[in-house]
Protein backbone atom coordinates (compact mmCIF):
# COMPACT_ATOMS: atom_id res chain seq x y z
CA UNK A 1 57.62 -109.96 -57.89
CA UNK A 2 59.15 -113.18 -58.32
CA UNK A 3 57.94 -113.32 -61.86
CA UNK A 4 59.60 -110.35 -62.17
CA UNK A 5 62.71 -111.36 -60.43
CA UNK A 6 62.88 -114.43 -63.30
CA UNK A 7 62.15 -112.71 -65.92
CA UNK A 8 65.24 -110.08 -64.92
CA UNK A 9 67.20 -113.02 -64.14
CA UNK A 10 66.38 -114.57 -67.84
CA UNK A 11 66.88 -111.38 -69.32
CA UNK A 12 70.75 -110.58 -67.85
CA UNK A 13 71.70 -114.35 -69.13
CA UNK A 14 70.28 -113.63 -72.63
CA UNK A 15 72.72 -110.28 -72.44
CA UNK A 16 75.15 -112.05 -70.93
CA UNK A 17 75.11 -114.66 -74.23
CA UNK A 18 74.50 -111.45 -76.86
CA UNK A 19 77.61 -110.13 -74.87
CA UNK A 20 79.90 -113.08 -76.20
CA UNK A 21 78.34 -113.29 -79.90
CA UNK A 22 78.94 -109.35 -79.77
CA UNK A 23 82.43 -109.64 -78.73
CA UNK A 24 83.04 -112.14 -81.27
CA UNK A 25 81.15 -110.35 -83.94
CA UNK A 26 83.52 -106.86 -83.03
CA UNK A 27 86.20 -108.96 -83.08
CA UNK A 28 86.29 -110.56 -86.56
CA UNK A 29 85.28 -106.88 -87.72
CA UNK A 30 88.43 -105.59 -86.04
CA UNK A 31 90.53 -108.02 -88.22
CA UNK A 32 88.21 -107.57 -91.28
CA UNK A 33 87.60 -103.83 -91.41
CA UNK A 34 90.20 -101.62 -93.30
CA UNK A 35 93.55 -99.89 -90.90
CA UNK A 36 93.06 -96.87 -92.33
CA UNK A 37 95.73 -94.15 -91.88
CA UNK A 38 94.35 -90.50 -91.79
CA UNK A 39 96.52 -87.81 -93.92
CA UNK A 40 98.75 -85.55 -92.28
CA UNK A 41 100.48 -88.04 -90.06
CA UNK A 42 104.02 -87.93 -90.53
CA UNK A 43 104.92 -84.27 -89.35
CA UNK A 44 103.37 -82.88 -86.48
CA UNK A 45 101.82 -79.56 -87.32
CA UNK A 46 102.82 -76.23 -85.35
CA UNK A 47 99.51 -74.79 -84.40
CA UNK A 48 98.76 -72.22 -81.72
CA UNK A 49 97.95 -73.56 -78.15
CA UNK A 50 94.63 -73.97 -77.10
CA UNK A 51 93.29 -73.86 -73.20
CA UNK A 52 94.64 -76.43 -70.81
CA UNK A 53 92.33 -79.38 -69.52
CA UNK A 54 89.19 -78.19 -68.19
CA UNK A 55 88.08 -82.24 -67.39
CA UNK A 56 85.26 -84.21 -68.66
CA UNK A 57 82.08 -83.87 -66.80
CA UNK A 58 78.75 -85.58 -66.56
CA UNK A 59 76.89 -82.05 -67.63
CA UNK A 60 77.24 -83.80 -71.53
CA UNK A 61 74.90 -81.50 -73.35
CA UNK A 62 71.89 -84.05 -74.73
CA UNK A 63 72.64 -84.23 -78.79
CA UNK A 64 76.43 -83.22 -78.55
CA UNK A 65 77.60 -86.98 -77.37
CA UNK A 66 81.17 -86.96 -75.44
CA UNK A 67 82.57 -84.00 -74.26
CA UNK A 68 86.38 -83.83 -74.74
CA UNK A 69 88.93 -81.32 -73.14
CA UNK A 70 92.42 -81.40 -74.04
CA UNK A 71 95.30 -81.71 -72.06
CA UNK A 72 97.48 -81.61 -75.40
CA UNK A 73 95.80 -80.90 -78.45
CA UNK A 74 99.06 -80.59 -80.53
CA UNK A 75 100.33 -83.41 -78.76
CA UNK A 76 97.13 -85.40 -79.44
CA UNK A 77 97.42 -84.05 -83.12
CA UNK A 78 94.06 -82.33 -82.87
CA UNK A 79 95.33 -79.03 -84.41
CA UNK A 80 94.87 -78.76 -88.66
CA UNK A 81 98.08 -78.11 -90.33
CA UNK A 82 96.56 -74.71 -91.64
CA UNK A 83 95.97 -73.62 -88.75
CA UNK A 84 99.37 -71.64 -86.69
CA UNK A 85 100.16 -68.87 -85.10
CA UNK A 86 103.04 -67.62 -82.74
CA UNK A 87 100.89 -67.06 -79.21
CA UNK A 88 102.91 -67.99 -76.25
CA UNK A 89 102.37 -71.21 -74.18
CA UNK A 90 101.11 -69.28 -71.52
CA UNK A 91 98.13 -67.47 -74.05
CA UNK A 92 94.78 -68.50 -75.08
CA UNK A 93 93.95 -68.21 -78.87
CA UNK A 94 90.28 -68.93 -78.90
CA UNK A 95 89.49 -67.36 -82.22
CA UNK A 96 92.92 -67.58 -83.97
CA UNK A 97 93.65 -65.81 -86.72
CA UNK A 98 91.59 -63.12 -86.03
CA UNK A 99 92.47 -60.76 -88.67
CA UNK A 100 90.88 -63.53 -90.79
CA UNK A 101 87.46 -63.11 -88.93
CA UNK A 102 84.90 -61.29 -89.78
CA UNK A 103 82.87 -59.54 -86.37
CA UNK A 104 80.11 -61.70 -86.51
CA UNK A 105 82.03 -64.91 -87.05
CA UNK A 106 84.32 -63.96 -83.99
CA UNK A 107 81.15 -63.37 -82.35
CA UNK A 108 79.62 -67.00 -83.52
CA UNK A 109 83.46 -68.52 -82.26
CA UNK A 110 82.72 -67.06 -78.63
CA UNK A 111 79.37 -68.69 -78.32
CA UNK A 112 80.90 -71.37 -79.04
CA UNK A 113 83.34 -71.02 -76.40
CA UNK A 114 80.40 -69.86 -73.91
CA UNK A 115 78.17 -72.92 -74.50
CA UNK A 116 80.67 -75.74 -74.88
CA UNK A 117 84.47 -75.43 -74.34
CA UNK A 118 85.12 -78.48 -74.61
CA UNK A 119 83.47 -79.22 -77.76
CA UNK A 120 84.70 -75.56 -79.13
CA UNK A 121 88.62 -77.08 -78.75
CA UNK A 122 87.68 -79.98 -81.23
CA UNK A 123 86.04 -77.86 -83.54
CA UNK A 124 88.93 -75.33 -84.03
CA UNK A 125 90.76 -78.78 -84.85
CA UNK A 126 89.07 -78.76 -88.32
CA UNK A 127 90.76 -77.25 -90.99
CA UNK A 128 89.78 -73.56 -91.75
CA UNK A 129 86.36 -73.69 -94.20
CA UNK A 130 85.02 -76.81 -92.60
CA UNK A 131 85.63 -75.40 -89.36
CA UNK A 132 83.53 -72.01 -89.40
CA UNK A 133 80.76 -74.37 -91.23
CA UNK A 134 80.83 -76.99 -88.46
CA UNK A 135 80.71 -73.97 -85.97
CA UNK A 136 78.06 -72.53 -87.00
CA UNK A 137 75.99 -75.96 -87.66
CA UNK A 138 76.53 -76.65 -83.83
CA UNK A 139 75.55 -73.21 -82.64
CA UNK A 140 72.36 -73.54 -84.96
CA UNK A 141 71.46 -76.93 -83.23
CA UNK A 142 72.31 -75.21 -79.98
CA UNK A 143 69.82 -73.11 -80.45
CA UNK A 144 67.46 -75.47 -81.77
CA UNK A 145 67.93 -77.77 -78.43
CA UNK A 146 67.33 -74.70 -76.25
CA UNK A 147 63.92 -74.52 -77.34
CA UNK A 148 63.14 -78.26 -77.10
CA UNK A 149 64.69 -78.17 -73.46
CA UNK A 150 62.82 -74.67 -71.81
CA UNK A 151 60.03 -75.96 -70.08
CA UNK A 152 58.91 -72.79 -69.64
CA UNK A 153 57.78 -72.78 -72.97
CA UNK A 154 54.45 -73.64 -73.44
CA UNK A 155 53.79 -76.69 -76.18
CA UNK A 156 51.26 -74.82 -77.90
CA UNK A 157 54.08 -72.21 -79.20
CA UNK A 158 56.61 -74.94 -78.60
CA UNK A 159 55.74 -77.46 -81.48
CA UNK A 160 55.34 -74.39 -84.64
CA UNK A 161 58.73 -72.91 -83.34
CA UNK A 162 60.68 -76.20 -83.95
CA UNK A 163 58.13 -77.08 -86.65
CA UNK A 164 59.37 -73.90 -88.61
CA UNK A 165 62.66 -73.12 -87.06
CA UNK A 166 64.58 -73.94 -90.10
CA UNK A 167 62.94 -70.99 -92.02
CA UNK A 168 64.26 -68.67 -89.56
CA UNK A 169 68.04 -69.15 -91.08
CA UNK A 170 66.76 -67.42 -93.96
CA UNK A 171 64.87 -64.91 -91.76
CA UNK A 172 67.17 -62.08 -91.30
CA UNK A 173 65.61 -60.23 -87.64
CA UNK A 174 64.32 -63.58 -85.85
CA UNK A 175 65.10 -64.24 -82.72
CA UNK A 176 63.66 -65.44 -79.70
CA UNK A 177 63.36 -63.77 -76.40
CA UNK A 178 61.41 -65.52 -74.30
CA UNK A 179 63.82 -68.00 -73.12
CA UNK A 180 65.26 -68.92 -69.42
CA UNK A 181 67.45 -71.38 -70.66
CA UNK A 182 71.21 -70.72 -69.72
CA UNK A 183 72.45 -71.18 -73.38
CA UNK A 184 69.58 -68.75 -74.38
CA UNK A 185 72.02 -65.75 -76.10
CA UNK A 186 72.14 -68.31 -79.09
CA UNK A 187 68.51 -67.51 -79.50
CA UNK A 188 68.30 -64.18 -78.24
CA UNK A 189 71.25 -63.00 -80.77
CA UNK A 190 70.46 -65.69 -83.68
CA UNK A 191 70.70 -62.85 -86.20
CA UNK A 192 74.26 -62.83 -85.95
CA UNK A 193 74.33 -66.72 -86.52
CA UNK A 194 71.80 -66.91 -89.19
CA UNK A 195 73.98 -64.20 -91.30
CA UNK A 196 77.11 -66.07 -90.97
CA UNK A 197 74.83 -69.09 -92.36
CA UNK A 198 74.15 -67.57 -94.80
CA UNK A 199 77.47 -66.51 -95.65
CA UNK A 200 78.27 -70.33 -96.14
CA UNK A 201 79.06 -71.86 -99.25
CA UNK A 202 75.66 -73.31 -100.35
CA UNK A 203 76.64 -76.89 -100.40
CA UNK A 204 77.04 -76.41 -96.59
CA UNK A 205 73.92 -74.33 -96.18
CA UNK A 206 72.02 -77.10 -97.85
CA UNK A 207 73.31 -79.80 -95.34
CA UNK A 208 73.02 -77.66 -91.94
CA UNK A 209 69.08 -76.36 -93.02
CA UNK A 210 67.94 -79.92 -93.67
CA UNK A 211 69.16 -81.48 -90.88
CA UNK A 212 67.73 -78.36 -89.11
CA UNK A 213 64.22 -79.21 -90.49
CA UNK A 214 64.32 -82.80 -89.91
CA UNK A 215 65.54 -82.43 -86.22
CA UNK A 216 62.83 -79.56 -85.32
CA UNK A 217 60.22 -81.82 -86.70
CA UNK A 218 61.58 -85.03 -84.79
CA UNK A 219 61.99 -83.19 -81.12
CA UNK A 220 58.12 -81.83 -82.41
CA UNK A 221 57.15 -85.30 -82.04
CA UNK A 222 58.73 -86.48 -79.28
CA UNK A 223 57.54 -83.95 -76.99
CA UNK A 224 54.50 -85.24 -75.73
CA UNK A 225 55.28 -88.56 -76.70
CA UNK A 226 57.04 -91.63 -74.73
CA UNK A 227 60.10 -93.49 -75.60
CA UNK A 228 58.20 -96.97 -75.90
CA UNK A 229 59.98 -99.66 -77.74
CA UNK A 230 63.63 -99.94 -78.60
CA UNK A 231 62.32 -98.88 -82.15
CA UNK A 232 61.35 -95.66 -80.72
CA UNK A 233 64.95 -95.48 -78.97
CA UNK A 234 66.29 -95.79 -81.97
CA UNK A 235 64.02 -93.22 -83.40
CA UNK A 236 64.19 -90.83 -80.76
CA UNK A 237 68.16 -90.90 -80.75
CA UNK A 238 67.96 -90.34 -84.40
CA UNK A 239 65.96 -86.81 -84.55
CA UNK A 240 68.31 -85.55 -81.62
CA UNK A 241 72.05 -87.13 -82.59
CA UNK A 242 71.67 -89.27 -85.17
CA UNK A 243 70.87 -86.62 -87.53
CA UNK A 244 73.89 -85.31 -86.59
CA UNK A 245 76.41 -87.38 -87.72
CA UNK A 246 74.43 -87.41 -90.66
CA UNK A 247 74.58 -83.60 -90.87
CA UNK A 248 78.47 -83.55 -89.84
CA UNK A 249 79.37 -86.40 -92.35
CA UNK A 250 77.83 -84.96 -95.26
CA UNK A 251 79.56 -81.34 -94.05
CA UNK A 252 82.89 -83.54 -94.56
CA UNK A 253 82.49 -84.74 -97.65
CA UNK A 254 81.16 -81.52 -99.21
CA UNK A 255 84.67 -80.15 -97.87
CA UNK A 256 86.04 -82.50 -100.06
CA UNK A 257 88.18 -83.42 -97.05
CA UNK A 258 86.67 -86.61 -96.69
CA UNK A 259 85.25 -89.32 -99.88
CA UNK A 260 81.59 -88.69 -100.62
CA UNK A 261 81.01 -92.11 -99.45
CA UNK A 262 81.35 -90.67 -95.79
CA UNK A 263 78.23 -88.47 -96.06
CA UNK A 264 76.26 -90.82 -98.29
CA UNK A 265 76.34 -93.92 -95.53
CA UNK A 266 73.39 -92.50 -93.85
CA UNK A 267 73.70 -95.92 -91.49
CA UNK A 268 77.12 -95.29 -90.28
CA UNK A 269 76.73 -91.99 -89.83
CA UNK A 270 73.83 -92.66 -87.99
CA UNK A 271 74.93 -94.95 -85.99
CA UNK A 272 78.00 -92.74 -84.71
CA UNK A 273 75.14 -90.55 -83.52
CA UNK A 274 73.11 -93.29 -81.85
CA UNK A 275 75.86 -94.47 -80.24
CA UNK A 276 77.32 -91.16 -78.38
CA UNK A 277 73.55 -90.59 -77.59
CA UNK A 278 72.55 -93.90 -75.80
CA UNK A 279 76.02 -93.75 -74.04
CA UNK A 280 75.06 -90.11 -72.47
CA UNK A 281 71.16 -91.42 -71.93
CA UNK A 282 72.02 -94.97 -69.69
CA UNK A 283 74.64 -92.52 -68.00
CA UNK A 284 72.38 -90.04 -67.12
CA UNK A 285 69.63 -92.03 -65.56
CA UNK A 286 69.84 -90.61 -62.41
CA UNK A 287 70.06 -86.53 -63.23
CA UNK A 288 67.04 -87.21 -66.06
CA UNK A 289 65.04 -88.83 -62.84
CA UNK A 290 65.74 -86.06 -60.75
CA UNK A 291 64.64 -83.72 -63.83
CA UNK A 292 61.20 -85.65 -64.51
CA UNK A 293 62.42 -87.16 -67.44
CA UNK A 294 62.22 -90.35 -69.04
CA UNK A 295 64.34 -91.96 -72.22
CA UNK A 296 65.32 -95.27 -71.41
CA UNK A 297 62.50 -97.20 -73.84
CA UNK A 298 59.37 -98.88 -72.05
CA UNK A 299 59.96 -101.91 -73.55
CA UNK A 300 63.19 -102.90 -71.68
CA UNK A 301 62.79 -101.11 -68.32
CA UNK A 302 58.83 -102.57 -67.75
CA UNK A 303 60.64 -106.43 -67.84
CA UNK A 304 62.40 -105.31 -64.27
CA UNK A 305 59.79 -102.61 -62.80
CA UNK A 306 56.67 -100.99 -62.69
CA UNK A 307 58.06 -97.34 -63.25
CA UNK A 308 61.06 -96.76 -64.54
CA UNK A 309 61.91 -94.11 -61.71
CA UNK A 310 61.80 -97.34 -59.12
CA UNK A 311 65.37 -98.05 -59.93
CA UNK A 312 66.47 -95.16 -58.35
CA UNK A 313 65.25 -97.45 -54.99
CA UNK A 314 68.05 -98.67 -53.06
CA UNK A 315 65.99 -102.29 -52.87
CA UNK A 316 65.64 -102.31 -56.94
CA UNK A 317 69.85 -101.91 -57.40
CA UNK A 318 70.02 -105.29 -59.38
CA UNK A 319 67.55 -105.27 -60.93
CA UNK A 320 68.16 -101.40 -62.26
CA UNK A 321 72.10 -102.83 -62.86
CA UNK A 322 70.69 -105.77 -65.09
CA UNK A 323 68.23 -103.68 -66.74
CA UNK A 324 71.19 -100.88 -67.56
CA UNK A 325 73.30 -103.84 -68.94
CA UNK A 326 70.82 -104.82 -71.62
CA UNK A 327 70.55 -101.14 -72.62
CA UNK A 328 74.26 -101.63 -73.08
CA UNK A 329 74.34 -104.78 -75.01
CA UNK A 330 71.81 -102.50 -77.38
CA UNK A 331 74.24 -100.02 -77.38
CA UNK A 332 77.16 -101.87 -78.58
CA UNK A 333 75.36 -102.90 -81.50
CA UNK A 334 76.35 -99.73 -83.31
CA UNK A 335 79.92 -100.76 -83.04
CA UNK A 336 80.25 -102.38 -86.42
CA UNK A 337 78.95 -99.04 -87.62
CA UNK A 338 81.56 -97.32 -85.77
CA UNK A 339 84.52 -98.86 -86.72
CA UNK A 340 83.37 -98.77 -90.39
CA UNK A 341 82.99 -95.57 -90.61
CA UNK A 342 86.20 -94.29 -88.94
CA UNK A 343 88.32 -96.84 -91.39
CA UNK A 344 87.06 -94.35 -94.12
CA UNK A 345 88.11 -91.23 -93.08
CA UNK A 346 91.56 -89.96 -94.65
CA UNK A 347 92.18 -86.11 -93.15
CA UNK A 348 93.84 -86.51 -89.46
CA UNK A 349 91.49 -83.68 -87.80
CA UNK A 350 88.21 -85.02 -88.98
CA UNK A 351 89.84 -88.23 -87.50
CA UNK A 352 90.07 -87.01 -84.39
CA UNK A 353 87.15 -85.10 -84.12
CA UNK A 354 84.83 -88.13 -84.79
CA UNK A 355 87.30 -91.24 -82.89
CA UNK A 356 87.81 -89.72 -79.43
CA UNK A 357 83.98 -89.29 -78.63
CA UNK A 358 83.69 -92.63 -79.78
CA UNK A 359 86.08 -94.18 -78.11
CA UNK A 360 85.00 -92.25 -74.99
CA UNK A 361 82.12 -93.28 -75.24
CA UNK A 362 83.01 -97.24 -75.23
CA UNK A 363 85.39 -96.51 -72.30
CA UNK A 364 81.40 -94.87 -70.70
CA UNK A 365 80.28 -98.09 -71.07
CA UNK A 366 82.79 -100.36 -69.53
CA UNK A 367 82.73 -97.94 -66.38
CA UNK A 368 78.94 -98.37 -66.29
CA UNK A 369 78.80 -102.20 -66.75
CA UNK A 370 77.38 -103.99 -63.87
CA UNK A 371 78.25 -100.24 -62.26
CA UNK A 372 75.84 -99.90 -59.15
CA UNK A 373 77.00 -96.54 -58.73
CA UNK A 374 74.76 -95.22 -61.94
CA UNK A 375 72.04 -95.34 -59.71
CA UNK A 376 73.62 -93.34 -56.83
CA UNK A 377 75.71 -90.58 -57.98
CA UNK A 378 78.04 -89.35 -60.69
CA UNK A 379 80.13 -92.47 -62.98
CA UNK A 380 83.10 -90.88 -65.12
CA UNK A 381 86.00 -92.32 -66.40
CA UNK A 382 89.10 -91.36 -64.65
CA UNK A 383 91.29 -88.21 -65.74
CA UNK A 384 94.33 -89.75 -65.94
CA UNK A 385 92.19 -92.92 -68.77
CA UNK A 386 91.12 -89.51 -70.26
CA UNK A 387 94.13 -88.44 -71.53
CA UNK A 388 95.58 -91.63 -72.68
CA UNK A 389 92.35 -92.11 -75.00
CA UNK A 390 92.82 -88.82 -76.54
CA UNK A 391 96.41 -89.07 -77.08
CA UNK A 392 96.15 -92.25 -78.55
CA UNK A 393 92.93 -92.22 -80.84
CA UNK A 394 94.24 -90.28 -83.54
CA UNK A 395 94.79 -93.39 -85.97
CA UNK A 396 92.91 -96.73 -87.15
CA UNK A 397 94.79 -99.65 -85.69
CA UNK A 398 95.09 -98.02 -82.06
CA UNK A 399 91.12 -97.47 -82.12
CA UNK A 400 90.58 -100.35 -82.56
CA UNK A 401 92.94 -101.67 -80.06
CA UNK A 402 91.08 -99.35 -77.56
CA UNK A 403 87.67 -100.92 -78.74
CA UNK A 404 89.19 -104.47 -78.42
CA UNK A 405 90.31 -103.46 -74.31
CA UNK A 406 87.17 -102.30 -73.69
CA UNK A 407 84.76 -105.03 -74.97
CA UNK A 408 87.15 -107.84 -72.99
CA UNK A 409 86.79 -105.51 -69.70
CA UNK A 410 83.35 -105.69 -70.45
CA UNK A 411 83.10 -109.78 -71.12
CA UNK A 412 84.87 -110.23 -68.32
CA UNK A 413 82.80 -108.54 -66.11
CA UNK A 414 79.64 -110.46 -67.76
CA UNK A 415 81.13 -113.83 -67.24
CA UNK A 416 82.34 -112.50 -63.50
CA UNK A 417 78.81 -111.44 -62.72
CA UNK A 418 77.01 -114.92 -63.75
């Protein structure tokens, strides 16, 4: 044990140091990396207004990173400028226009609603053609992760269903059944989906059925299979949210919203994956112990304990907390990425939609930092912290102002905890 202790003890200094060269590395790429200023910011646009805050939870769907729920989307400027309409205040418009929407797309807009509000207010953001392709990519990954996450699935039918699930876009009367999951009427009506897939413009049908493919055949892999090393992390994170913000990046720039460059940076947009994923993973340790599952990597967690579910013991709290704070340092790593890719993107609600999970994320982080409290019960950032990051991330310069308050919270806290 005390080898153990020492080794902990070495460990927290050496993230401790990587903390410092990490701020200082962020920080130079702060000053360094391009202010860009997204399109349509000069007049606000008059859109119709969406539901009122229904607040950020801990229940973050695995794959869809940082939940958001707006207080204000016009006055965050989430809304596109094509998108208006003359509901009342008081009024919900959840699939506005309608006229404009055929039954089955209305129908793919309420599942949306039914399986993530929060992330359906971001999505109705987008302007109009990018939207209904983005929709439809998330409800087809929604149904993808609803197979990987019924246990009640055996993995002998398991592993050729996500092995082949890709196919079934182009497979008219699929569906699945079988399922207990609560989000299981994406699979039990996927005809509907798979029709308004195929309705797509090809160039989006091409993105949304590869990453399809390549994520069924990841989760395939990793069902059986361990998160070791922090290679494997890495790896693992990539099949289930890496992928995408590969998939959603290339979606942008085959709107032509965004430069090609933006989908053909398969490490940024990676990265903006991996880094909404390992936020919601250290978060979650405590609901994936309770569950019987495991994704913090081997490699890290086996310096401090035997099993990783022994930090959940009340006499293992520092070493779990210095253990978590390396798996942060890791995390932070992606922030070069980050920043990098945001400074490219030039339309205002693809802005949005990609800076306030990130910078929700980051604000995640600081709360967990030398947090005790992941171990015992629920961490979230406060309400009130919510709302500020939202209204202010809709440019360059004030993300990374919010990146830059967050990594000196976080520095201070290392040098307080030496």
């Amino acid at each position: 044990m005390e080898e153990k202790f020492g080794a902990g003890s070495t460990i927290l200094m050496a993230a401790a140091s990587c903390g410092t060269k990490a701020m200082s590395l962020f920080k130079r790429t702060l000053v360094l990396s391009p202010a860009a200023a997204p399109k349509g910011m000069g007049t606000p646009s008059r859109c119709c207004p969406l539901p009122p805050a229904a607040w950020p939870s801990k229940d973050w769907a695995r794959g869809e990173g940082v939940f958001v729920r707006l207080l204000s989307p016009t006055a965050a400027g989430l809304c596109p400028q094509s998108h208006s309409c003359s509901t009342s205040a008081t009024s919900v418009c959840l699939l506005c226009p309608q006229d404009s929407l055929s039954s089955g797309l209305k129908t793919c807009y309420k599942y949306l609603h039914q399986t993530s509000r929060s992330f359906s207010v971001v999505i109705q953001a987008l302007d109009e053609e990018l939207r209904h392709a983005v929709c439809i990519f998330y409800l087809i990954l929604r149904a993808l992760d609803t197979l990987e996450d019924d246990m009640t699935i055996s993995i002998e039918k398991k592993v050729p269903l996500l092995h082949n699930f890709h196919s079934y876009l182009y497979e008219p009367d699929w569906r699945f059944m079988e399922s207990k999951e609560k989000d299981r009427q994406v699979l039990e009506d996927f005809p509907t989906i798979s029709l308004e897939f195929r309705k797509l413009a090809l160039k989006y049908q091409t993105v949304i059925a590869n990453s399809s493919r390549k994520m069924g055949f990841g989760m395939a892999e990793f069902l059986n299979k361990q998160v070791t090393s922090e290679e494997e992390w890495d790896k693992y994170c990539h099949y289930v949210a890496g992928l995408v913000g590969i998939g959603l990046s290339q979606l942008f720039s085959a709107s032509e919203l965004e430069d090609p460059v933006v989908g053909n940076d398969l490490e940024c947009a990676n990265s903006m994956g991996l880094f909404l994923q390992k936020t919601n993973i250290i978060r979650d340790y405590l609901d994936d112990h309770k569950s019987g599952r495991e994704f913090w990597p081997q490699e890290v967690w086996s310096k401090y304990v035997k099993k990783l579910g022994d930090f959940a013991k009340p006499e293992n709290i520092d070493l779990a907390v210095q253990c978590m704070n390396e798996l942060i340092t890791n995390a932070l790593r992606h922030i070069p990425d980050v920043i990098t890719y945001l400074s490219r993107l030039r339309n205002q609600s693809v802005f949005n939609f990609c800076a306030i999970p990130q910078v929700m994320a980051i604000a995640t982080l600081a709360t967990c930092y030398n947090n005790q409290q992941v171990f015992k019960g629920v961490v979230k950032i406060r309400k009130g912290q919510t709302v500020t990051l939202m209204m202010d991330a809709t440019n360059m310069p004030a993300v990374k102002a919010i990146i830059d308050q967050y990594m000196e919270e976080e520095l201070h806290r290392t040098l307080v905890g030496r």
